[in-house]
C-alpha atoms as a PDB file:
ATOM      1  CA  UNK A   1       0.000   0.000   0.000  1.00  0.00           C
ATOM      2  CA  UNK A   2       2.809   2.293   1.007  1.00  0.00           C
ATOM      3  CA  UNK A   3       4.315   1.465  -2.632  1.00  0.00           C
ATOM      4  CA  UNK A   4       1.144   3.671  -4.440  1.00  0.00           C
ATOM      5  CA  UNK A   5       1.155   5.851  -2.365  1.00  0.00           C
ATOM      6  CA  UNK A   6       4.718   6.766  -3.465  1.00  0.00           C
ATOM      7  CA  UNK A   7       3.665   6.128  -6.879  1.00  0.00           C
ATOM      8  CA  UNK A   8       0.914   8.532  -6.568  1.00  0.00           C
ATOM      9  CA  UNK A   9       2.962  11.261  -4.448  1.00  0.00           C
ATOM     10  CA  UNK A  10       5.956  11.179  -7.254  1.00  0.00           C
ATOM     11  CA  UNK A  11       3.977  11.427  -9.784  1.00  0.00           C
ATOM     12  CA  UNK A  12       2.327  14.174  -8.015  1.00  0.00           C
ATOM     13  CA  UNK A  13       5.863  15.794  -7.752  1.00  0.00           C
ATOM     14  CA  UNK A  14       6.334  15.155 -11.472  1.00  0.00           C
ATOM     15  CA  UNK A  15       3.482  16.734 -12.788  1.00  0.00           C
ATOM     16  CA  UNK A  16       4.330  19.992 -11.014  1.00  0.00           C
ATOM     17  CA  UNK A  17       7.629  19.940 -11.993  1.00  0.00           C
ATOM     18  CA  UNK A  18       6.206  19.811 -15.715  1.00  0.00           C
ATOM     19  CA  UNK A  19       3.196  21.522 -16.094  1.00  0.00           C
ATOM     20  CA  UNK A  20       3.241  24.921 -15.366  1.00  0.00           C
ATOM     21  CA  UNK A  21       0.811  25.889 -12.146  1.00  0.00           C
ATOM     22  CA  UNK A  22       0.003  22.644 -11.004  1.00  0.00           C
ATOM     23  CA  UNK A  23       1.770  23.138  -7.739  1.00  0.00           C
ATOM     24  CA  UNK A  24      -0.144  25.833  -7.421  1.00  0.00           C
ATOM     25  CA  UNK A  25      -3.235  24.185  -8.077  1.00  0.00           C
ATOM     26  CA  UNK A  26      -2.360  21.155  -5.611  1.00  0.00           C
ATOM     27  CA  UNK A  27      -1.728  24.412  -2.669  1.00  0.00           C
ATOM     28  CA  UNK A  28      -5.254  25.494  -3.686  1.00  0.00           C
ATOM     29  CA  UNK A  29      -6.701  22.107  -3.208  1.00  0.00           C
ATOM     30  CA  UNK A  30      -4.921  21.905   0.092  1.00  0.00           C
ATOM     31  CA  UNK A  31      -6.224  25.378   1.183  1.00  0.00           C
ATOM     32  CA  UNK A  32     -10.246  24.055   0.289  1.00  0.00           C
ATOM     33  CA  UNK A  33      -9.504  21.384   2.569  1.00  0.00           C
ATOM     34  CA  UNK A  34      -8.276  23.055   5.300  1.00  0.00           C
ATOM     35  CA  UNK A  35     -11.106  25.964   4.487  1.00  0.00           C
ATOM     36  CA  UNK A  36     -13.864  22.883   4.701  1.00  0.00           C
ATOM     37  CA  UNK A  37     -12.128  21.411   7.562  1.00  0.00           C
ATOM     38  CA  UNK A  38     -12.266  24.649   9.740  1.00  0.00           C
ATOM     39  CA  UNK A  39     -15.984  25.401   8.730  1.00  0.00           C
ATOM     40  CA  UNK A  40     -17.299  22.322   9.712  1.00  0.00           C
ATOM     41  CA  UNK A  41     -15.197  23.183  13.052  1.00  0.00           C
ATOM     42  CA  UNK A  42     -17.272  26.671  13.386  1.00  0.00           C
ATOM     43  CA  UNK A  43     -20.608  24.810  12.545  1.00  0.00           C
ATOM     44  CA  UNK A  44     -20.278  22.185  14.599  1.00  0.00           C
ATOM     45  CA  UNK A  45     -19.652  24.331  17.248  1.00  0.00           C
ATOM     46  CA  UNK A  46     -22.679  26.447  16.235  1.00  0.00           C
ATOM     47  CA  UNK A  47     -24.576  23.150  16.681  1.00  0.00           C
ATOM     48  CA  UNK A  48     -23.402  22.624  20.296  1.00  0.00           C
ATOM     49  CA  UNK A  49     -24.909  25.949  21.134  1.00  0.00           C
ATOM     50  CA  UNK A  50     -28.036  25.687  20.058  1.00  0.00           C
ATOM     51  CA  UNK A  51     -27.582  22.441  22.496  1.00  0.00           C
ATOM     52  CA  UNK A  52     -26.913  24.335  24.839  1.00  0.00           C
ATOM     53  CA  UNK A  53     -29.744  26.332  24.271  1.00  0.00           C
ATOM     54  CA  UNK A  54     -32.078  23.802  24.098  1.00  0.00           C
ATOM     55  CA  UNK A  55     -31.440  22.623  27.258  1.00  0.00           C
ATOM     56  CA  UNK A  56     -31.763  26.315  28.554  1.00  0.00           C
ATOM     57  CA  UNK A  57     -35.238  26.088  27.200  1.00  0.00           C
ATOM     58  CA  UNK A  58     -36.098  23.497  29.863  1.00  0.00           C
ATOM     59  CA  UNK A  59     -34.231  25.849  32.620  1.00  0.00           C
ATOM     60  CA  UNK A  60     -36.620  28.227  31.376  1.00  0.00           C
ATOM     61  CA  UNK A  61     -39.713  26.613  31.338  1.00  0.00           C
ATOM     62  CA  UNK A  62     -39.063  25.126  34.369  1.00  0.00           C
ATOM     63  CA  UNK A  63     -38.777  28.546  36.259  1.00  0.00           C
ATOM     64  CA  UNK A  64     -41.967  29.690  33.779  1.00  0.00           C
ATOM     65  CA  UNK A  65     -40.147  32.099  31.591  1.00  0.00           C
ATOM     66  CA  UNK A  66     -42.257  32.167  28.743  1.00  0.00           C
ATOM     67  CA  UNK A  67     -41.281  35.880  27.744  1.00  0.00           C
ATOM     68  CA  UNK A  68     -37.616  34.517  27.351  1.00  0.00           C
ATOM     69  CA  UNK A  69     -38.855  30.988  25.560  1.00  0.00           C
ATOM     70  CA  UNK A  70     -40.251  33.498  22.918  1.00  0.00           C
ATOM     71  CA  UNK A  71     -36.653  35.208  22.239  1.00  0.00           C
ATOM     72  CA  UNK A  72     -34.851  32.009  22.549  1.00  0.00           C
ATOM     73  CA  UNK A  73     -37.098  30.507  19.823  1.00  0.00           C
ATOM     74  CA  UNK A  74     -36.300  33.060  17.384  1.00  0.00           C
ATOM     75  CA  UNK A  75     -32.780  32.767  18.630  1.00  0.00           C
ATOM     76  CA  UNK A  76     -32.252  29.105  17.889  1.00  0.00           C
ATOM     77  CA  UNK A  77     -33.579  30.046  14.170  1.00  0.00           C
ATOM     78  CA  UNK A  78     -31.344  32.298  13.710  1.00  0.00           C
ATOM     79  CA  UNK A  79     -28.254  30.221  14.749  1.00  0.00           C
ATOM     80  CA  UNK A  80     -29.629  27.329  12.720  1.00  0.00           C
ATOM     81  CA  UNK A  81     -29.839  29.545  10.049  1.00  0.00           C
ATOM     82  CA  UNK A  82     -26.347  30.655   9.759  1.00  0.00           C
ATOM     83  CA  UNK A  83     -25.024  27.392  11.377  1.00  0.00           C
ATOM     84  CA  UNK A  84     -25.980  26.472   7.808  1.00  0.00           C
ATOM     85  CA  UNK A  85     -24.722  29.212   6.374  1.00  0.00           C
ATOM     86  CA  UNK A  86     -20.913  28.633   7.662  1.00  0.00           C
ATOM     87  CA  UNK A  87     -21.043  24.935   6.776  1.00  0.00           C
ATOM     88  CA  UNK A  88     -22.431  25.814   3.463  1.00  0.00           C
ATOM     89  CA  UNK A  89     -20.199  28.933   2.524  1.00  0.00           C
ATOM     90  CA  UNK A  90     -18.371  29.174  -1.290  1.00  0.00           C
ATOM     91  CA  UNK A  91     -15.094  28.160  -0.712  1.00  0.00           C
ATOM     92  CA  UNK A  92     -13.960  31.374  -1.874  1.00  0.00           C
ATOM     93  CA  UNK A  93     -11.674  30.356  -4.583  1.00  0.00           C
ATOM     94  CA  UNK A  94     -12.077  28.171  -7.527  1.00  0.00           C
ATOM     95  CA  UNK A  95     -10.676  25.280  -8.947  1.00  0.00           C
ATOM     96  CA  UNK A  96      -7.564  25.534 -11.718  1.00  0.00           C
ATOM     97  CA  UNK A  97     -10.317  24.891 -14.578  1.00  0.00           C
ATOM     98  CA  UNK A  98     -12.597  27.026 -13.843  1.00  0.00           C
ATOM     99  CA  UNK A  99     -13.529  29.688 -16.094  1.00  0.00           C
ATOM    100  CA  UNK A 100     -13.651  32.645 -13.039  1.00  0.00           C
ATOM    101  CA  UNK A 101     -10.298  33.016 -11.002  1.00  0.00           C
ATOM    102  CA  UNK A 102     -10.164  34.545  -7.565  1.00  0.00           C
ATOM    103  CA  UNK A 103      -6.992  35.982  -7.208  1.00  0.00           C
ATOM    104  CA  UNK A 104      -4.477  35.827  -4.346  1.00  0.00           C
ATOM    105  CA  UNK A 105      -5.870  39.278  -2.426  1.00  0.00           C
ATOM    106  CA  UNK A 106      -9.568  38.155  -2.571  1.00  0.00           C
ATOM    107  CA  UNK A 107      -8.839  34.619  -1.111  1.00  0.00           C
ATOM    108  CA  UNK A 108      -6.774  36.464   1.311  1.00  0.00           C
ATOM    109  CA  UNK A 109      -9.637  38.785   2.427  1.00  0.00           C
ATOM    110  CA  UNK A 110     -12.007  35.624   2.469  1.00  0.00           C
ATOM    111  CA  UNK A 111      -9.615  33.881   4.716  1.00  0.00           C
ATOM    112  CA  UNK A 112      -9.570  36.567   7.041  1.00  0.00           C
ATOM    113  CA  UNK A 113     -12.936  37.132   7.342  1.00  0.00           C
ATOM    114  CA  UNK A 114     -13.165  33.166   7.908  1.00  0.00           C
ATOM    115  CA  UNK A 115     -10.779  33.262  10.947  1.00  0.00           C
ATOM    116  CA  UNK A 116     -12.126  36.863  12.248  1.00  0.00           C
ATOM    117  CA  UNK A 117     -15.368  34.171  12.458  1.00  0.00           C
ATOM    118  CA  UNK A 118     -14.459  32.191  15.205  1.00  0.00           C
ATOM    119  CA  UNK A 119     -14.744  35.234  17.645  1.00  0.00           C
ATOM    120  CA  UNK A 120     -18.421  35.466  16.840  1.00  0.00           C
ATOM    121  CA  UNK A 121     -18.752  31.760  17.137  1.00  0.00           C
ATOM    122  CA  UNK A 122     -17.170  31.422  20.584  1.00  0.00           C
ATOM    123  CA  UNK A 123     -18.923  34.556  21.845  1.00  0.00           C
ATOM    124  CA  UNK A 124     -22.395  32.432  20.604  1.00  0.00           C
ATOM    125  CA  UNK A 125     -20.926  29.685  22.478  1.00  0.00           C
ATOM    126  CA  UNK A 126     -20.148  31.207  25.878  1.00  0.00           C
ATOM    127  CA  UNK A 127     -23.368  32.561  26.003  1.00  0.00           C
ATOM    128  CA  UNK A 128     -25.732  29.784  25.446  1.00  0.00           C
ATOM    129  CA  UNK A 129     -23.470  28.166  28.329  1.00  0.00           C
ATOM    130  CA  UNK A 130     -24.319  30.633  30.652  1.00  0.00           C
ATOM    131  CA  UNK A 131     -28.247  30.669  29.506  1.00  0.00           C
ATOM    132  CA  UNK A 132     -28.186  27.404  31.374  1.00  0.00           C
ATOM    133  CA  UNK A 133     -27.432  28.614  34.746  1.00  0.00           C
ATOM    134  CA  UNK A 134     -28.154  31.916  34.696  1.00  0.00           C
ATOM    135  CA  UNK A 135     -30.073  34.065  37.737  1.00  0.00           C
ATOM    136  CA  UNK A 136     -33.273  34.761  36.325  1.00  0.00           C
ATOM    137  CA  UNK A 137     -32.762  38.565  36.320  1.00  0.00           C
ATOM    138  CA  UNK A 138     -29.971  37.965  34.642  1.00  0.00           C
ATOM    139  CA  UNK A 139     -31.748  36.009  31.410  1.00  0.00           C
ATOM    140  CA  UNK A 140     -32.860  39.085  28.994  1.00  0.00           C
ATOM    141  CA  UNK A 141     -29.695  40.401  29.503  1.00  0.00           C
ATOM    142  CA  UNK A 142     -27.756  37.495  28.178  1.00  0.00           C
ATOM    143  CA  UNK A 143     -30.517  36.887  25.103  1.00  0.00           C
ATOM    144  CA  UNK A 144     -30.131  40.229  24.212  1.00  0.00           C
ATOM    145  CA  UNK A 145     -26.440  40.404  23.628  1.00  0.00           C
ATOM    146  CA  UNK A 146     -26.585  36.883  22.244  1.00  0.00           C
ATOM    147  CA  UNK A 147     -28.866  38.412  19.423  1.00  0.00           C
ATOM    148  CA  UNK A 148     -26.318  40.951  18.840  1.00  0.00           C
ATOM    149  CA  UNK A 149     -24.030  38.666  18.800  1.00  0.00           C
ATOM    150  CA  UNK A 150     -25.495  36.999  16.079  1.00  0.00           C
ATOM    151  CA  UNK A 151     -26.796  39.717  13.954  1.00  0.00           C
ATOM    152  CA  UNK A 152     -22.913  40.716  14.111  1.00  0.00           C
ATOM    153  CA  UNK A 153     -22.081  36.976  12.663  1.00  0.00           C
ATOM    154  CA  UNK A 154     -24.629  37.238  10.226  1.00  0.00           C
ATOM    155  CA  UNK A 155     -23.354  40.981   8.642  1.00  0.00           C
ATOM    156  CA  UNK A 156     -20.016  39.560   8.352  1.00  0.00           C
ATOM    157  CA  UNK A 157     -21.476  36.619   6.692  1.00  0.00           C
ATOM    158  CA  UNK A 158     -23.006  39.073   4.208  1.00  0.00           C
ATOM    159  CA  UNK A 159     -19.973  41.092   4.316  1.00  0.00           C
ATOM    160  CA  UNK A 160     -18.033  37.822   3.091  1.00  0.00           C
ATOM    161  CA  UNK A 161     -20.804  37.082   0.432  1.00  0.00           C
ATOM    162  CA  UNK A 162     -20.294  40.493  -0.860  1.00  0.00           C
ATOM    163  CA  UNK A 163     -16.823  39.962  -1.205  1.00  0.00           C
ATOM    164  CA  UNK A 164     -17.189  36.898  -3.072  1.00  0.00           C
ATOM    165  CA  UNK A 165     -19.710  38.112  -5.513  1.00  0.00           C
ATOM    166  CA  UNK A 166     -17.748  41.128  -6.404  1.00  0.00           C
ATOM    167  CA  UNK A 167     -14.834  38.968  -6.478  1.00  0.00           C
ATOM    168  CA  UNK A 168     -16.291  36.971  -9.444  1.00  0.00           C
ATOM    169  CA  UNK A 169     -17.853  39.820 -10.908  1.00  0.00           C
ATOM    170  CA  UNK A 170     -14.049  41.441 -11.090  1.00  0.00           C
ATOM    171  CA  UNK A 171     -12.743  38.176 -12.410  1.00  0.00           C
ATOM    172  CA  UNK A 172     -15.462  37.779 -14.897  1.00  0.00           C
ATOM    173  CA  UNK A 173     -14.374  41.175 -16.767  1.00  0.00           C
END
């Protein structure tokens, strides 16, 4: 097994070597992994918060907070919502075929809004945490910057889809 895999890997090597920007195609590759890799990191952790909220919905029905069920439902949409939206986000660059190119600045803006993401994220995170033993005078205070929170997450999701769009549409002329 080891045998093709050093087949594959030198031939890998010798295609680079021969046809002019296939090592950097093979980098690009590399980067969509890493890109898909680290999204499905931020969703997933988007998923474990709306765990956690879900089991602050019991915390609050228990103690008969129905005003704060209400805000925590359309909470839990929202985070689904761009939960989805992270996990499901244009890579940002395009394969070495394709008839658009994104070039080097672009993908370097998109990768920097990507990281600048995970604040948002763990801010989400930290919060629905706390929604699960919080004081009770303390809940509408929480939900309320958790909503900014994610209204933040979501303009700098549009902010990124902005940048992507105009991206292509500079690529296209």
């Amino acid at each position: 097994m080891s045998d093709l895999g050093n087949t594959i890997r030198n031939a890998g090597d010798w295609l680079a070597k021969h046809i002019p920007g296939f090592a950097g195609y093979i980098k690009r590759e590399e980067r969509r992994r890493a890109d898909k890799l680290y999204r499905d990191y931020l969703a997933s952790k988007m998923t474990q918060s709306r765990a956690h909220l879900s089991r602050a919905t019991v915390v609050l029905t228990d103690s008969q907070d129905f005003a704060s069920l209400k805000t925590v439902s359309r909470i839990d949409a929202k985070l689904e919502t761009n939960t989805d939206r992270i996990r499901l986000a244009d890579y940002g660059y395009t394969g070495w075929f394709d008839l658009v190119q994104i070039d080097q600045d672009q993908l370097a803006q998109l990768y920097e809004f990507d990281v600048n993401l995970a604040r948002f994220v763990d801010e989400i995170s930290e919060s629905c945490k706390k929604l699960e033993s919080v004081k009770p005078e303390e809940t509408a205070l929480i939900l309320s910057g958790l909503s900014e929170t994610i209204d933040s997450l979501e303009e700098k999701l549009k902010e990124r889809d902005n940048l992507f769009i105009n991206g292509i549409k500079r690529g296209e002329g």
